[in-house]
C-alpha atoms as a PDB file:
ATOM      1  CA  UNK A   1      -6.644 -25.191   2.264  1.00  0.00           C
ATOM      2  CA  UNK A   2      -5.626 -25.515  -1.181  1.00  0.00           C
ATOM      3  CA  UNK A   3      -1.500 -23.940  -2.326  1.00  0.00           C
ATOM      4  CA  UNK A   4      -1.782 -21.995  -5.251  1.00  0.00           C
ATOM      5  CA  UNK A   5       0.909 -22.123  -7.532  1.00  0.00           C
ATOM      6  CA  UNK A   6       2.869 -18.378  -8.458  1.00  0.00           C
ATOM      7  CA  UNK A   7       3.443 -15.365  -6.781  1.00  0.00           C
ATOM      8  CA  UNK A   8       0.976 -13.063  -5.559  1.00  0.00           C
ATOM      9  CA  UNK A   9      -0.168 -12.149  -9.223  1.00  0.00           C
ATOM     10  CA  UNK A  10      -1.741 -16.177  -9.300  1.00  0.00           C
ATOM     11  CA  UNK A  11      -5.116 -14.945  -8.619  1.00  0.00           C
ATOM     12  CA  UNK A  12      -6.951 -13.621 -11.076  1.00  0.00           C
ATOM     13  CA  UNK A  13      -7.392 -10.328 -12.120  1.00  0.00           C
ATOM     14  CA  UNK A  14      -4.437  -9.077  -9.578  1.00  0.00           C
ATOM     15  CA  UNK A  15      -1.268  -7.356 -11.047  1.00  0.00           C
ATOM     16  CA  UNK A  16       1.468  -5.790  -9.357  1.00  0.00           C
ATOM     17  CA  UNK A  17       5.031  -4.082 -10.745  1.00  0.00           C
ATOM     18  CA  UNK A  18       7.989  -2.727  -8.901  1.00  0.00           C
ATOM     19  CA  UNK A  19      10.146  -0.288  -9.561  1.00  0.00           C
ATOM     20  CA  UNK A  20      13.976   1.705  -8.544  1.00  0.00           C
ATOM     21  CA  UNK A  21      12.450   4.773  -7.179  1.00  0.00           C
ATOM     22  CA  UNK A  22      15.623   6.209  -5.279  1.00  0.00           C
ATOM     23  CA  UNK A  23      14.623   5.573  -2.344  1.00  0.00           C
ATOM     24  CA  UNK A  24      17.186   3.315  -0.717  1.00  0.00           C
ATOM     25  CA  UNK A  25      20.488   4.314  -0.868  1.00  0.00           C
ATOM     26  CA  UNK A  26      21.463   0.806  -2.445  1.00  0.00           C
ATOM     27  CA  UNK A  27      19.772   1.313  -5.828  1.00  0.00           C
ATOM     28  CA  UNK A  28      17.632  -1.427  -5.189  1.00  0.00           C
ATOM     29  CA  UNK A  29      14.055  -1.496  -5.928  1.00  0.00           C
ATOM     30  CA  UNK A  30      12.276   0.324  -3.440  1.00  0.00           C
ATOM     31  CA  UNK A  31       8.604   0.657  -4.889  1.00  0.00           C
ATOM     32  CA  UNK A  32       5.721  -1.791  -5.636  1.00  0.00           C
ATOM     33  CA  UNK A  33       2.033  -1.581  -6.525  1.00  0.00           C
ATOM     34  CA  UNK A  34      -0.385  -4.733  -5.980  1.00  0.00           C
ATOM     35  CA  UNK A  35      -3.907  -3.763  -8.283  1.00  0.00           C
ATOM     36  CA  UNK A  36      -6.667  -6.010  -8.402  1.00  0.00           C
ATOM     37  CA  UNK A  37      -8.849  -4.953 -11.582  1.00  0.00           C
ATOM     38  CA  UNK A  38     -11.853  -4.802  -9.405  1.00  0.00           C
ATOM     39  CA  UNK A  39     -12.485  -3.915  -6.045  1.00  0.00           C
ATOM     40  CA  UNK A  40     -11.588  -6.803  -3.742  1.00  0.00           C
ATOM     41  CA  UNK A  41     -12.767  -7.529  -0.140  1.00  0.00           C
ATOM     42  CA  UNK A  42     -10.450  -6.742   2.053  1.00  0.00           C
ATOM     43  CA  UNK A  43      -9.156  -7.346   6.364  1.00  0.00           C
ATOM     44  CA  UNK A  44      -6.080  -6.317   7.637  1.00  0.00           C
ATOM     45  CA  UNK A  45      -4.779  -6.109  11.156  1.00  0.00           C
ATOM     46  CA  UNK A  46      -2.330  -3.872  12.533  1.00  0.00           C
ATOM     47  CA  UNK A  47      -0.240  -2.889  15.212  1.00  0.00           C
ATOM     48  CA  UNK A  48      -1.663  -2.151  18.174  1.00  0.00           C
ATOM     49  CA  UNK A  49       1.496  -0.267  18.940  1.00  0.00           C
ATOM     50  CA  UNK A  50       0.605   3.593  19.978  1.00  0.00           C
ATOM     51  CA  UNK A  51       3.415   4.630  17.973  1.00  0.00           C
ATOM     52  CA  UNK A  52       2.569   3.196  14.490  1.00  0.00           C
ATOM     53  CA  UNK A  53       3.720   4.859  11.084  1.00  0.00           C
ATOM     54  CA  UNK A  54       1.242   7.006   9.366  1.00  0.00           C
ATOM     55  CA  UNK A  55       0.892   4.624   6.549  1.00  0.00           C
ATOM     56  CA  UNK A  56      -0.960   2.593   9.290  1.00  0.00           C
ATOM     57  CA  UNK A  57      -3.150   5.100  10.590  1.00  0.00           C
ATOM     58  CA  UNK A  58      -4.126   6.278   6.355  1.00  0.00           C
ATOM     59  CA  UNK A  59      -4.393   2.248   5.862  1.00  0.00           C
ATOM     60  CA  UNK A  60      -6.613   1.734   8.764  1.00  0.00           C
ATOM     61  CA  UNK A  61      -8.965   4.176   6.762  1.00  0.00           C
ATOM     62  CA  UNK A  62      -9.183   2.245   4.001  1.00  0.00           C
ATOM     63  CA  UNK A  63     -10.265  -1.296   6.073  1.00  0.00           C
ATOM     64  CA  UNK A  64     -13.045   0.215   7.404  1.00  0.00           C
ATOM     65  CA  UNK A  65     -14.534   0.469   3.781  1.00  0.00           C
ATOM     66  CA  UNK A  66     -14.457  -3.192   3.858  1.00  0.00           C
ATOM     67  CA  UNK A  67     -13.081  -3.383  -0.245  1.00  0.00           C
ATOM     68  CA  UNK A  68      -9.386  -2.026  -1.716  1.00  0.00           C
ATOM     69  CA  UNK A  69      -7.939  -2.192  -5.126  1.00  0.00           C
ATOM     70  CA  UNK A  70      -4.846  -1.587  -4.465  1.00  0.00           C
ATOM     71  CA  UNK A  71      -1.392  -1.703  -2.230  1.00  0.00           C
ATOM     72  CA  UNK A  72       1.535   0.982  -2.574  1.00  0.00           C
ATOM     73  CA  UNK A  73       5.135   0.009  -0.436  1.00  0.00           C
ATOM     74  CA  UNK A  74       7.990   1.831  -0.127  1.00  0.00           C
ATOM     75  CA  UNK A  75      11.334  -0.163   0.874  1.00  0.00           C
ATOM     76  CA  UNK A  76      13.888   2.359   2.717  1.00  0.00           C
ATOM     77  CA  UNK A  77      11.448   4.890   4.580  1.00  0.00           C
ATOM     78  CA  UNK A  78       9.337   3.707   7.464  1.00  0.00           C
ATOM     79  CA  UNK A  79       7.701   7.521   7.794  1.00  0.00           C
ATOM     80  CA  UNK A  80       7.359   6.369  11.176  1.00  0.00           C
ATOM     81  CA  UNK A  81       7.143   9.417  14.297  1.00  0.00           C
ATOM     82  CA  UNK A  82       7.122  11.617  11.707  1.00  0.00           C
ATOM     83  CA  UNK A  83       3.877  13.561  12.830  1.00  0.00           C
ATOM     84  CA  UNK A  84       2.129  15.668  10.009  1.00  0.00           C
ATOM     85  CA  UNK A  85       4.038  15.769   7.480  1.00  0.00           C
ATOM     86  CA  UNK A  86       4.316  11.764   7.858  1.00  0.00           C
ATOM     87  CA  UNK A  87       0.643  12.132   7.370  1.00  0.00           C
ATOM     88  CA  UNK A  88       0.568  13.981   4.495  1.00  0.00           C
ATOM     89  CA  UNK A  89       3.206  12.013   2.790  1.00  0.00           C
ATOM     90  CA  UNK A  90       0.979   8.793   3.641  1.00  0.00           C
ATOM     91  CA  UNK A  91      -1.960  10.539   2.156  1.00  0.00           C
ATOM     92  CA  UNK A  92       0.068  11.808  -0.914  1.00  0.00           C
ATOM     93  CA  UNK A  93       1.155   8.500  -1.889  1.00  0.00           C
ATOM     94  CA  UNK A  94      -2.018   7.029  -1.582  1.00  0.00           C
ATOM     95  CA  UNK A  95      -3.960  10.098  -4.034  1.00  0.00           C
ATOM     96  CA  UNK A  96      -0.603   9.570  -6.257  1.00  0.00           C
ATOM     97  CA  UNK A  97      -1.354   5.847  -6.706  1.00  0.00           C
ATOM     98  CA  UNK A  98      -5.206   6.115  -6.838  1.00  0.00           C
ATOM     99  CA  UNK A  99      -4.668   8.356  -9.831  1.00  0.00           C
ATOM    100  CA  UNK A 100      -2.498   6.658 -11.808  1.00  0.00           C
ATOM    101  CA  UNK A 101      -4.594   3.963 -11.375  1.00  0.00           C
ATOM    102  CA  UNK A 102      -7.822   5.689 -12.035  1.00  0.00           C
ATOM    103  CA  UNK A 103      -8.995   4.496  -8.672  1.00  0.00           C
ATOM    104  CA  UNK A 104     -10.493   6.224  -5.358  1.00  0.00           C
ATOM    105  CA  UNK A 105      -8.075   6.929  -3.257  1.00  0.00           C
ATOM    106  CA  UNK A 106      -9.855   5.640  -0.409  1.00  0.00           C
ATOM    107  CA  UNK A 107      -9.421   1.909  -1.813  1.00  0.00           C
ATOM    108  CA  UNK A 108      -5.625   2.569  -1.786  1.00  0.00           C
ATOM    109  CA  UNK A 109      -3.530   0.631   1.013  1.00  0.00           C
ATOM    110  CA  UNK A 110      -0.373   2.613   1.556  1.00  0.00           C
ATOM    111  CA  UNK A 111       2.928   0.363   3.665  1.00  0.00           C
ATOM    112  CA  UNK A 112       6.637   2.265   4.503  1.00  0.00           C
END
């Protein structure tokens, strides 16, 4: 295993911003965006919890694709056991990011 040096923007072709969205009550940044500039293989596990967010059960979509170009978090809403309209909010984000980034929205991750 070899460290490499920087943050997660070291490898190339990968870059990310983050931004004060309003979403936590603090002010604090609360939004980020990982891109890679080409579709990247991707794994991921997740909880095997029965009550997982719906950002889990949109992301779990996208790792059966085996590829991704992209990860969307929000800090200060977990959009956990929040049924349908959790889903659609999941699923929103995710088409919101994929266009901005001129990218299928199926190769969008999406974390709360």
């Amino acid at each position: 295993m070899k460290k490499v040096e920087g943050w997660v923007t070291a490898p190339q072709g990968f870059i990310a911003a983050g931004v004060k969205a309003d979403i936590k009550a603090s002010g604090n940044h609360d939004v980020a965006v990982i891109f890679s500039t080409v579709p990247a293989a991707c794994g991921a596990v997740f909880t095997q919890n029965k009550m997982c967010a719906a950002p889990v059960f949109v992301s779990r979509e996208v790792n059966k694709h085996g590829y991704a170009q992209a990860i969307a978090v929000n800090s200060g809403c977990a959009n956990a056991c929040t049924g349908e309209q959790g889903l659609a909010d999941a699923k929103k984000m995710q088409a919101h990011t994929a266009e901005l980034l001129g990218i299928a929205p199926e190769a969008v991750f999406v974390c709360s």
